[in-house]
C-alpha atoms as a PDB file:
ATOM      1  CA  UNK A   1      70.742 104.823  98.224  1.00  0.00           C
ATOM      2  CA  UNK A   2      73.623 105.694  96.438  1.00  0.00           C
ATOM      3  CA  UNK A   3      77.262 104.838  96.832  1.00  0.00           C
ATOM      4  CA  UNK A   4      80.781 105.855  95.259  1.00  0.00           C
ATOM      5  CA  UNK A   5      82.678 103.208  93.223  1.00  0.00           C
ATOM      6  CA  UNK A   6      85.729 105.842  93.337  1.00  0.00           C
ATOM      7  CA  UNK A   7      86.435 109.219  94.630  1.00  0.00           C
ATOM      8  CA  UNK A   8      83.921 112.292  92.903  1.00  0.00           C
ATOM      9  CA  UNK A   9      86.001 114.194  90.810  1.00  0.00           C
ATOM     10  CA  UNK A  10      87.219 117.919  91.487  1.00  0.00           C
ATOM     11  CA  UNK A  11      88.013 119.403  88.213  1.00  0.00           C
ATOM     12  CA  UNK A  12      87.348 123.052  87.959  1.00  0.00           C
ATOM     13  CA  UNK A  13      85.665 124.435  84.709  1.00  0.00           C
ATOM     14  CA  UNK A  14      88.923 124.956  83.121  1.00  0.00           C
ATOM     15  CA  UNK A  15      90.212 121.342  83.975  1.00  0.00           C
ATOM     16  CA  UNK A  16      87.304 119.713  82.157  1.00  0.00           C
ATOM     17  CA  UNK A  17      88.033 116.303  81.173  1.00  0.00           C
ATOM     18  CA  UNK A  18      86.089 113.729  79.371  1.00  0.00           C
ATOM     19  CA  UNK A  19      87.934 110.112  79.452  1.00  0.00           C
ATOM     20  CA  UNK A  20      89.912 107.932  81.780  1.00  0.00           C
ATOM     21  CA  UNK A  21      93.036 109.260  80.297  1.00  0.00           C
ATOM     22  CA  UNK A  22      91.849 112.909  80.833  1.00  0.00           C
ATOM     23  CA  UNK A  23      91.564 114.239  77.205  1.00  0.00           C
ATOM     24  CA  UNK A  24      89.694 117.552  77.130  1.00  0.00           C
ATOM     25  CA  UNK A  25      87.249 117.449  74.587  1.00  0.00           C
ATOM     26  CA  UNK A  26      87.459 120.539  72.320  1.00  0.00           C
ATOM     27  CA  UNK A  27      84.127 120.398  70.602  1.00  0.00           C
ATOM     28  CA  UNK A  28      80.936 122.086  71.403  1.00  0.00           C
ATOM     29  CA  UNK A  29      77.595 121.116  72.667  1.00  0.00           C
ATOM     30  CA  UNK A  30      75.797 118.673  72.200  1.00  0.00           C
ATOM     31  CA  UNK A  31      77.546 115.224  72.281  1.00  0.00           C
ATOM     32  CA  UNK A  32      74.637 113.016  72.429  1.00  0.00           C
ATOM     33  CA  UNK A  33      72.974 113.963  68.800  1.00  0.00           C
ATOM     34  CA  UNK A  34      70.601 110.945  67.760  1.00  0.00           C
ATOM     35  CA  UNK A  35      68.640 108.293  69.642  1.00  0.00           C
ATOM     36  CA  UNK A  36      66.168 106.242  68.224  1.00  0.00           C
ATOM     37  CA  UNK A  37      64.186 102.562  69.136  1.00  0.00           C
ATOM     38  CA  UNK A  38      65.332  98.995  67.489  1.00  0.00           C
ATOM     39  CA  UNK A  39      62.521  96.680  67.343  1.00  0.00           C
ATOM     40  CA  UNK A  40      64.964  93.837  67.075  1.00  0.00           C
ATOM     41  CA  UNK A  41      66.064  94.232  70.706  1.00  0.00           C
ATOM     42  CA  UNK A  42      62.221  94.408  72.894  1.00  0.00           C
ATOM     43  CA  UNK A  43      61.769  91.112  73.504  1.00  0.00           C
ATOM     44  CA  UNK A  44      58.658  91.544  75.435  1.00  0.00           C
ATOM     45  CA  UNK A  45      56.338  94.535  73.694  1.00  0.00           C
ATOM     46  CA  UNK A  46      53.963  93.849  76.829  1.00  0.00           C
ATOM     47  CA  UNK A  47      56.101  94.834  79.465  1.00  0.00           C
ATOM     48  CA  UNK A  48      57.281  97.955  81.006  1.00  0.00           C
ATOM     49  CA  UNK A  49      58.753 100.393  79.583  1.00  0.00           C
ATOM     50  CA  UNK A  50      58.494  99.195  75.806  1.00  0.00           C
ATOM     51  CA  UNK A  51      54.019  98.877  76.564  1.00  0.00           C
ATOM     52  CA  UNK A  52      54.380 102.753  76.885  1.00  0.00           C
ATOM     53  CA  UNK A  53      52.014 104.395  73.851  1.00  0.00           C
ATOM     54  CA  UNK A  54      55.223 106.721  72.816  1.00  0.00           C
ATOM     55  CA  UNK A  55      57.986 103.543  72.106  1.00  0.00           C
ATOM     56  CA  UNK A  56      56.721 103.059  68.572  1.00  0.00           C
ATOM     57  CA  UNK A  57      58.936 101.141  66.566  1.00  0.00           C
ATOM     58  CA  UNK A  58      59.457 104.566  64.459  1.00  0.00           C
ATOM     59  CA  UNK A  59      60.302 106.840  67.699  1.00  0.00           C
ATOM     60  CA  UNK A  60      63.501 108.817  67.519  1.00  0.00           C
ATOM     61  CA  UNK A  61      64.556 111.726  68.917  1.00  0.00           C
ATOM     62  CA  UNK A  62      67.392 114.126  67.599  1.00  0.00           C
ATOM     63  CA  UNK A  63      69.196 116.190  69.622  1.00  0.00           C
ATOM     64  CA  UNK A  64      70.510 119.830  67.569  1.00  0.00           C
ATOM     65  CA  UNK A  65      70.689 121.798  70.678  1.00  0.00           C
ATOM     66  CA  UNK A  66      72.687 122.257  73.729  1.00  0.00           C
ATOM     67  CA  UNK A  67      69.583 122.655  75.442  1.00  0.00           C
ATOM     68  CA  UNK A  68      66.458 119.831  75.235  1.00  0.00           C
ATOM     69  CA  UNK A  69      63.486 120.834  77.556  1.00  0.00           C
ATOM     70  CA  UNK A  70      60.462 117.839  77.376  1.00  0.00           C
ATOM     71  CA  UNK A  71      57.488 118.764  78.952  1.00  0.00           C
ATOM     72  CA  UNK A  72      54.322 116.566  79.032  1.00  0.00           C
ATOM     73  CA  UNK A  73      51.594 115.035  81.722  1.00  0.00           C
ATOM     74  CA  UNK A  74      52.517 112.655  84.206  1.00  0.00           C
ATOM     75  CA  UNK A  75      52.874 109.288  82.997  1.00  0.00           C
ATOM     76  CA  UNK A  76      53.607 110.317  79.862  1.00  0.00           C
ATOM     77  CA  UNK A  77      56.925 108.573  79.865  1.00  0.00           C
ATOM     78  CA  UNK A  78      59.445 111.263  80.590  1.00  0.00           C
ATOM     79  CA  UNK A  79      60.886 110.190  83.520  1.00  0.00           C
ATOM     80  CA  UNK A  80      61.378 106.724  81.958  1.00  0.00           C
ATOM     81  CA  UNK A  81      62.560 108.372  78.850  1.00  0.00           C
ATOM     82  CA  UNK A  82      65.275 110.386  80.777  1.00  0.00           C
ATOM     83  CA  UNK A  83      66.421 107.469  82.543  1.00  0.00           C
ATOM     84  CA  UNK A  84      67.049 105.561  79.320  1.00  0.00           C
ATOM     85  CA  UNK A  85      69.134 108.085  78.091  1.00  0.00           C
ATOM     86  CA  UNK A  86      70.871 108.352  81.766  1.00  0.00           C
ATOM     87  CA  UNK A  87      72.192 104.789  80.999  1.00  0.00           C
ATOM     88  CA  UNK A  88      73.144 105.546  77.491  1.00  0.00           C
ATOM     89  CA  UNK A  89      75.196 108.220  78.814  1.00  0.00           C
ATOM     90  CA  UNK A  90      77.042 105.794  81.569  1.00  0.00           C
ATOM     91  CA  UNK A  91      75.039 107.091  84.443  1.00  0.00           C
ATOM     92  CA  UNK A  92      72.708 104.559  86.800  1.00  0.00           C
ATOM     93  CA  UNK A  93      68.896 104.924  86.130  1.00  0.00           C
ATOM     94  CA  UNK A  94      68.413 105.660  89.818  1.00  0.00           C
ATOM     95  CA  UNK A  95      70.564 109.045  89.414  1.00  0.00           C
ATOM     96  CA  UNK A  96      73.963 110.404  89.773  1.00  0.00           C
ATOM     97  CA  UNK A  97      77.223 110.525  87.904  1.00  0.00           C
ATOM     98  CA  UNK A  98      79.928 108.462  86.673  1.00  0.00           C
ATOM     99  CA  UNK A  99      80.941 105.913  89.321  1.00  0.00           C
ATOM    100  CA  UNK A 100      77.740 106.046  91.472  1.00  0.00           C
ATOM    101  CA  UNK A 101      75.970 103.161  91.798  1.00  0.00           C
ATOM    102  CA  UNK A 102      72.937 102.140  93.912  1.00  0.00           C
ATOM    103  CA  UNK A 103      73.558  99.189  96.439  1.00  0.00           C
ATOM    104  CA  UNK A 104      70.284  97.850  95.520  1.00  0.00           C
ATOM    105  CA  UNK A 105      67.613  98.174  93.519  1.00  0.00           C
ATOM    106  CA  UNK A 106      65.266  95.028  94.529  1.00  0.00           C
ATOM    107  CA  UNK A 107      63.586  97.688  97.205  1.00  0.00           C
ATOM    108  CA  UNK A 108      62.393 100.251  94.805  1.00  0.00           C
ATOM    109  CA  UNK A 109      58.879 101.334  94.716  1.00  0.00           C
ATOM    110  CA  UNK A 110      58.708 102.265  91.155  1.00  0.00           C
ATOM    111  CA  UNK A 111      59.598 100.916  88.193  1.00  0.00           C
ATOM    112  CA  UNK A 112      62.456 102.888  86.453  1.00  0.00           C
ATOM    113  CA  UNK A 113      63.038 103.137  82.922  1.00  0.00           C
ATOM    114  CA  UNK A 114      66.692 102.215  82.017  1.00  0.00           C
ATOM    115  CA  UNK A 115      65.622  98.836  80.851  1.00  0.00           C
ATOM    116  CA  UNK A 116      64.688 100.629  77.687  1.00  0.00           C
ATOM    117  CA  UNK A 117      68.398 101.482  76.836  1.00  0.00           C
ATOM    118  CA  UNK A 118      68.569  98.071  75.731  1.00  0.00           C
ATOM    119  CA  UNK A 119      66.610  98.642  72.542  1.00  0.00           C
ATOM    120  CA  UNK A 120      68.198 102.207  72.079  1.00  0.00           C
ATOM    121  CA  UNK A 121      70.482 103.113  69.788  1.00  0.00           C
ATOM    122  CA  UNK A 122      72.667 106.377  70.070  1.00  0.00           C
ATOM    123  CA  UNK A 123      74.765 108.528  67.624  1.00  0.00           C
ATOM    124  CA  UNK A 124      77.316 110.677  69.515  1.00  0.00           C
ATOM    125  CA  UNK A 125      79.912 113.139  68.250  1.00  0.00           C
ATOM    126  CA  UNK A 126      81.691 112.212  69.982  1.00  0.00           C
ATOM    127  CA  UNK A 127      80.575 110.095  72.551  1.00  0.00           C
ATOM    128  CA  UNK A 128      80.834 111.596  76.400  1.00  0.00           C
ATOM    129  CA  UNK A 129      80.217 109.819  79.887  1.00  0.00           C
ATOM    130  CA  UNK A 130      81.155 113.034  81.806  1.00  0.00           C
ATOM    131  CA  UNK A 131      78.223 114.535  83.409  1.00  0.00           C
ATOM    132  CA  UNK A 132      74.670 113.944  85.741  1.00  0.00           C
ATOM    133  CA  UNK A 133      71.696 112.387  86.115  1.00  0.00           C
ATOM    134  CA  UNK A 134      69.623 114.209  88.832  1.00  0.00           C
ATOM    135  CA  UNK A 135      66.797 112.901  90.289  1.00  0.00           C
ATOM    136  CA  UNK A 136      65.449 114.390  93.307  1.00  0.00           C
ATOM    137  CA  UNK A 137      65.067 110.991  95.052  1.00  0.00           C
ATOM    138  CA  UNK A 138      68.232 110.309  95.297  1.00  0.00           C
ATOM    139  CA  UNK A 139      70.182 113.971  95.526  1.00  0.00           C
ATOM    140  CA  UNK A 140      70.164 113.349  99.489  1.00  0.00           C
ATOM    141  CA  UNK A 141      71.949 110.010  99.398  1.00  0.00           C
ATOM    142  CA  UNK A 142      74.903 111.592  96.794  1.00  0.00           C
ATOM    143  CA  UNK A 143      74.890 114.800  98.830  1.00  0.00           C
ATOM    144  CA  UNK A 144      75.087 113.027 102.162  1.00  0.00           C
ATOM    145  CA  UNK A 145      78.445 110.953 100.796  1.00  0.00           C
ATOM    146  CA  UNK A 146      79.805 114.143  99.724  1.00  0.00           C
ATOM    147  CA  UNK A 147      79.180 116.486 102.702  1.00  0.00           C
ATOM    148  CA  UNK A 148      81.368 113.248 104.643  1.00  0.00           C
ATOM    149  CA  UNK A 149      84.179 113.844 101.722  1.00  0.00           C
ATOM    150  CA  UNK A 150      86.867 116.188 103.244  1.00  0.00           C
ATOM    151  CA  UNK A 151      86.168 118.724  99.833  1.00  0.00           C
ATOM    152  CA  UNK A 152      86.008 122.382  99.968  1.00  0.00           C
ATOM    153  CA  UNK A 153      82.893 121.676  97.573  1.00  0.00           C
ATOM    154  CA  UNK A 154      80.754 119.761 100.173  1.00  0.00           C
ATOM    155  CA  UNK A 155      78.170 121.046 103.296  1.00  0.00           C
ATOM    156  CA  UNK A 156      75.218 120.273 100.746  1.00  0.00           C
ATOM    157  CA  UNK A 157      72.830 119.162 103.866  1.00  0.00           C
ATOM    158  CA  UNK A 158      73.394 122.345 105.700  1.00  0.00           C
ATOM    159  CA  UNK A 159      71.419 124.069 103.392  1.00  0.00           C
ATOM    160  CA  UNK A 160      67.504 123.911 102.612  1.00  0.00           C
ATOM    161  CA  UNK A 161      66.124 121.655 100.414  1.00  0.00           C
ATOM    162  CA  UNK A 162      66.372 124.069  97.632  1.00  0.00           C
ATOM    163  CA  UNK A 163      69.310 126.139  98.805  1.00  0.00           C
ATOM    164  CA  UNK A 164      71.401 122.560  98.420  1.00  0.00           C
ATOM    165  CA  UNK A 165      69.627 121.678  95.265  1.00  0.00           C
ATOM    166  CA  UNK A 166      71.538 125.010  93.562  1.00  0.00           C
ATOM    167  CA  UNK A 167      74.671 124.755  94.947  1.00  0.00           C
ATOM    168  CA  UNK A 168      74.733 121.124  93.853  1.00  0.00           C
ATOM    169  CA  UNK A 169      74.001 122.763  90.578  1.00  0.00           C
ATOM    170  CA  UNK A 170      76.785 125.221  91.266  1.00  0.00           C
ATOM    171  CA  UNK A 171      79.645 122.824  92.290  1.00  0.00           C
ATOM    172  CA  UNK A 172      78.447 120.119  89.578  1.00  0.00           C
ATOM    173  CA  UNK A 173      77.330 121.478  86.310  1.00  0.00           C
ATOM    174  CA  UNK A 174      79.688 123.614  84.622  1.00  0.00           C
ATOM    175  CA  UNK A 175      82.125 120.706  83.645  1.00  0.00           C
ATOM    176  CA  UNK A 176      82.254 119.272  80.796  1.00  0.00           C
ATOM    177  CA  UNK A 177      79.664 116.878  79.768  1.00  0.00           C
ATOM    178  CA  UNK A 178      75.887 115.688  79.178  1.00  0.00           C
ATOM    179  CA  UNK A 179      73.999 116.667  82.103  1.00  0.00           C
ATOM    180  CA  UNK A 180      70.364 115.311  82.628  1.00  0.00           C
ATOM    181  CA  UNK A 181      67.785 116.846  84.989  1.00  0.00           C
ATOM    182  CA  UNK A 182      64.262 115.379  85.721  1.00  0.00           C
ATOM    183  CA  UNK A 183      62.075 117.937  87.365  1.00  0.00           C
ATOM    184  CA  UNK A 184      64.900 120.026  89.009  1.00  0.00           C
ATOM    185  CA  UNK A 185      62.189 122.970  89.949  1.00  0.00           C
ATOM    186  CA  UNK A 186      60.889 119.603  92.627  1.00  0.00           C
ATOM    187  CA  UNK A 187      62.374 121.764  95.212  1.00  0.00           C
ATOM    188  CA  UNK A 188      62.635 124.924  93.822  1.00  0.00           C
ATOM    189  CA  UNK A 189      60.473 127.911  94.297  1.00  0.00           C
ATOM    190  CA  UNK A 190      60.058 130.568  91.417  1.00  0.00           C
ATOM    191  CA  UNK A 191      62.977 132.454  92.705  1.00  0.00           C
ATOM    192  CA  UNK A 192      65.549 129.416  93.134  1.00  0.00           C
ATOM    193  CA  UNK A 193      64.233 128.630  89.520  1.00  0.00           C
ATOM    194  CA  UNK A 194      64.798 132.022  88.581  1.00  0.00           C
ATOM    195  CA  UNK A 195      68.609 131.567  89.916  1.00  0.00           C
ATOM    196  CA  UNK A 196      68.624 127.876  88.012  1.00  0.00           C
ATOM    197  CA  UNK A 197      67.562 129.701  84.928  1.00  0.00           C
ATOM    198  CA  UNK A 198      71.021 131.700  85.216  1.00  0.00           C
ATOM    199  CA  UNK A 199      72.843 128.648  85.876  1.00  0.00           C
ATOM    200  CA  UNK A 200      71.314 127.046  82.391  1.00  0.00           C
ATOM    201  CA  UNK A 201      72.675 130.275  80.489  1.00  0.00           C
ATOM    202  CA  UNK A 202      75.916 129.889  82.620  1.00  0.00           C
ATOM    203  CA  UNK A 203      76.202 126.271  81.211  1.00  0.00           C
ATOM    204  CA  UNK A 204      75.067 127.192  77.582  1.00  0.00           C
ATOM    205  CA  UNK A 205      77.533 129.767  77.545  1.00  0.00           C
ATOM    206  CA  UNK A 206      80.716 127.814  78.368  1.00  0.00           C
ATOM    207  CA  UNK A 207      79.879 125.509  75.444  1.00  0.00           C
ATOM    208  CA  UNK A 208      80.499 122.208  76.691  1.00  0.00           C
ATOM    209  CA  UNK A 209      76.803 121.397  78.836  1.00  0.00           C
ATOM    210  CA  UNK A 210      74.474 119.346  76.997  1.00  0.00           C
ATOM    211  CA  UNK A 211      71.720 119.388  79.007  1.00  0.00           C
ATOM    212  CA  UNK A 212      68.291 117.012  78.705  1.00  0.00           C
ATOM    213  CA  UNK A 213      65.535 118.117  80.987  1.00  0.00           C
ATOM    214  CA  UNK A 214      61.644 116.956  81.957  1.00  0.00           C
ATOM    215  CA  UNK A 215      59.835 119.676  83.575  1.00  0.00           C
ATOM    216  CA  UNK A 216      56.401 120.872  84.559  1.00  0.00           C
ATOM    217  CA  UNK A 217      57.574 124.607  84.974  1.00  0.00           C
ATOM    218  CA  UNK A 218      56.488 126.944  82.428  1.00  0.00           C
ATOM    219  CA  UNK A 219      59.415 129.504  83.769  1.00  0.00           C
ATOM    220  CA  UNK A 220      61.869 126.397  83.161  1.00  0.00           C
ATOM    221  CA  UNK A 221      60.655 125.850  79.805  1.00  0.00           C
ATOM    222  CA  UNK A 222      60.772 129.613  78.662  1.00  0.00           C
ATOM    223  CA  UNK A 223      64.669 129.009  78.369  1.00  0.00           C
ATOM    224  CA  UNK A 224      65.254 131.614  75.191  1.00  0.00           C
ATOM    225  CA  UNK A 225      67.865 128.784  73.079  1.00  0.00           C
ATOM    226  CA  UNK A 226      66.407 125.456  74.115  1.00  0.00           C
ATOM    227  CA  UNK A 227      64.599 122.762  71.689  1.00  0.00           C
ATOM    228  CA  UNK A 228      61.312 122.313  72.985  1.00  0.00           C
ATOM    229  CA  UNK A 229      59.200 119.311  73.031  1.00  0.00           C
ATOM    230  CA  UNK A 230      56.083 117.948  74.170  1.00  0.00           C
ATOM    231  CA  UNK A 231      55.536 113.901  75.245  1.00  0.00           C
ATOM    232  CA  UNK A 232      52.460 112.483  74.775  1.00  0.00           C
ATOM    233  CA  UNK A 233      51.079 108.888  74.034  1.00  0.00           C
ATOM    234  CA  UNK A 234      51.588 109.890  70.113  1.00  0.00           C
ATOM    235  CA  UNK A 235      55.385 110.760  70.356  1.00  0.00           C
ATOM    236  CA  UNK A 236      57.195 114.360  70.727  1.00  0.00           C
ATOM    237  CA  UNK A 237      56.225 116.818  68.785  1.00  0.00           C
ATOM    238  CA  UNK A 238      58.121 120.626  68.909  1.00  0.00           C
ATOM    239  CA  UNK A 239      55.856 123.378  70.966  1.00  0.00           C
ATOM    240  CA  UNK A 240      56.054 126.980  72.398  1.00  0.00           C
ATOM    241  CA  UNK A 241      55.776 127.606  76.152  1.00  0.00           C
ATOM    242  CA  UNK A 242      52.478 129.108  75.399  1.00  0.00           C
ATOM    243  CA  UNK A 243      51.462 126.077  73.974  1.00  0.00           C
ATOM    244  CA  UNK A 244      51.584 123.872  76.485  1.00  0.00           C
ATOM    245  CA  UNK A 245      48.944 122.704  79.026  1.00  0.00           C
ATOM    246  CA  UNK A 246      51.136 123.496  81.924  1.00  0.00           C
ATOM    247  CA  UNK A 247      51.403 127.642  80.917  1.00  0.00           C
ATOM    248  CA  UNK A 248      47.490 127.474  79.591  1.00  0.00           C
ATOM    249  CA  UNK A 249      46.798 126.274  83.702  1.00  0.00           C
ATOM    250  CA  UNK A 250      49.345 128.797  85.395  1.00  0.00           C
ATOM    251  CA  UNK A 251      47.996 131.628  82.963  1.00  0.00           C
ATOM    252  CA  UNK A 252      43.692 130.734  84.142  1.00  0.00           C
ATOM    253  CA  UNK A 253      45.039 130.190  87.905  1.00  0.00           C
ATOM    254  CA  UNK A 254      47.052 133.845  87.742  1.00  0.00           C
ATOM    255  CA  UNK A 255      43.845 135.690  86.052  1.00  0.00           C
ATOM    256  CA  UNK A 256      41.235 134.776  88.569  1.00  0.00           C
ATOM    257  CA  UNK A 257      42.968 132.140  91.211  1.00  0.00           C
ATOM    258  CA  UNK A 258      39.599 132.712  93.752  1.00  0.00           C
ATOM    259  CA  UNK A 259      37.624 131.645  90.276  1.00  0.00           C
ATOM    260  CA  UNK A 260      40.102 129.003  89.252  1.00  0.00           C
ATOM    261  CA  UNK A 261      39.677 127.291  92.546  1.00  0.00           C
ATOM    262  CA  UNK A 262      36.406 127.386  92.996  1.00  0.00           C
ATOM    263  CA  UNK A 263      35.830 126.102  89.393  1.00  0.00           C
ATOM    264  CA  UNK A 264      38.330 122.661  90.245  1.00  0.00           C
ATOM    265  CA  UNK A 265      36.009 122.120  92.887  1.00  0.00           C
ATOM    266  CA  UNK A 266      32.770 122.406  90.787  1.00  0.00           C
ATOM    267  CA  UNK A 267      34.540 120.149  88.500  1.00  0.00           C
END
């Protein structure tokens, strides 16, 4: 569960601001341009998240985009990764923006990841804490707080699951700042990620998103201007869409999906 140290903010686009003492940031996207590991600061190499295969003492990542799409297998370490940078950013592993916090972690089922911005560094030009971690776990706990918020921008819950998810989307991310996304399309069918799609392009348009996603949609990681990357136990490494296990499944499923069926179940 999530709860508000201080009132969400209700800047329009053109209000964007990017410190306590409201100073519009004039520079494009991105802000967050460098991370990388220091050895010196994993005290433990055994435990979570620095035992993942990816956190060698070498990993970096640089960030020369507005747009970062990672795309990998499941357990890969993308979540964990994203939540690392969430922290980095100012944001709570568990999701949300600036002044959200969750009352309690001790109840969690899994183990999140933002331990690891401990032994991250970050290079920002400049640096930005304007912005949002979404996680589909907790969007019902933020949007629930907000629907109670007298705000002409609330009546999230009303919605479907998806429907909610996008105007979230709408109401949140065209301000200025870093917004992070893990698995958005959780909720979204191809259409809704068709409309998300437009959102992105809204967002890299206005010039001030940086935006860091983990997806398992091909149609999400088709985005035209985005750096492209796939996570696996050796590091990241730049791909196309048509190089990735996720569009190489979705392309044998929509040739012969009687075939590709029957062939899982032979497997």
């Amino acid at each position: 569960m999530l709860v508000l140290d201080e009132k969400p903010s209700r800047f329009t686009g053109s209000q964007c601001m990017s410190s306590k003492r409201n100073r519009v940031i004039r520079m494009p996207a991105p802000y967050l341009r460098r991370i990388w590991l220091e050895p010196s600061r994993i005290t433990n190499r055994e435990a979570y998240p620095f035992c993942l295969p990816f956190l060698r003492d070498e990993f970096e990542l640089d960030f020369d985009r507005a747009i970062t799409i990672i795309a990998g297998e499941n357990g890969t370490g993308k979540s964990t990764l994203l939540e690392g940078i969430a922290v980095l950013a100012g944001y709570d592993e568990a999701g949300g923006g600036k002044g959200y916090r969750p009352i309690d972690h001790s109840n969690a089922i899994e183990a999140m990841g933002g331990s690891l911005s401990k032994a991250l560094r970050a290079s920002w030009l400049p640096k930005i804490t304007n912005g949002w971690f979404f996680r589909a776990e907790s969007f019902f706990s933020v949007a629930r707080y907000l629907d109670e918020v007298s705000s002409p921008y609330a009546d999230f819950l009303s919605h479907s699951h998806g429907e909610g998810f996008l105007r979230f989307f709408e109401e949140r991310c065209q301000r200025q700042g870093i917004f992070i996304f893990d698995e958005p399309e959780s909720a979204l069918s191809p259409a809704r990620q068709m409309e998300f799609l437009k959102l992105m392009r809204r967002m890299e348009e206005i010039g001030h998103c940086q935006i860091i996603m983990a997806t398992h949609s091909p149609m999400l990681m088709a985005y035209p201007n985005a750096r492209l990357l796939r996570l696996t136990k050796y590091g990241l490494e730049p791909v196309t869409v048509r190089e990735t296990d996720h569009y190489k499944v979705m392309r044998e499923f929509c040739e012969d999906p009687t075939g590709f069926v029957e062939a899982v179940f032979e497997e």
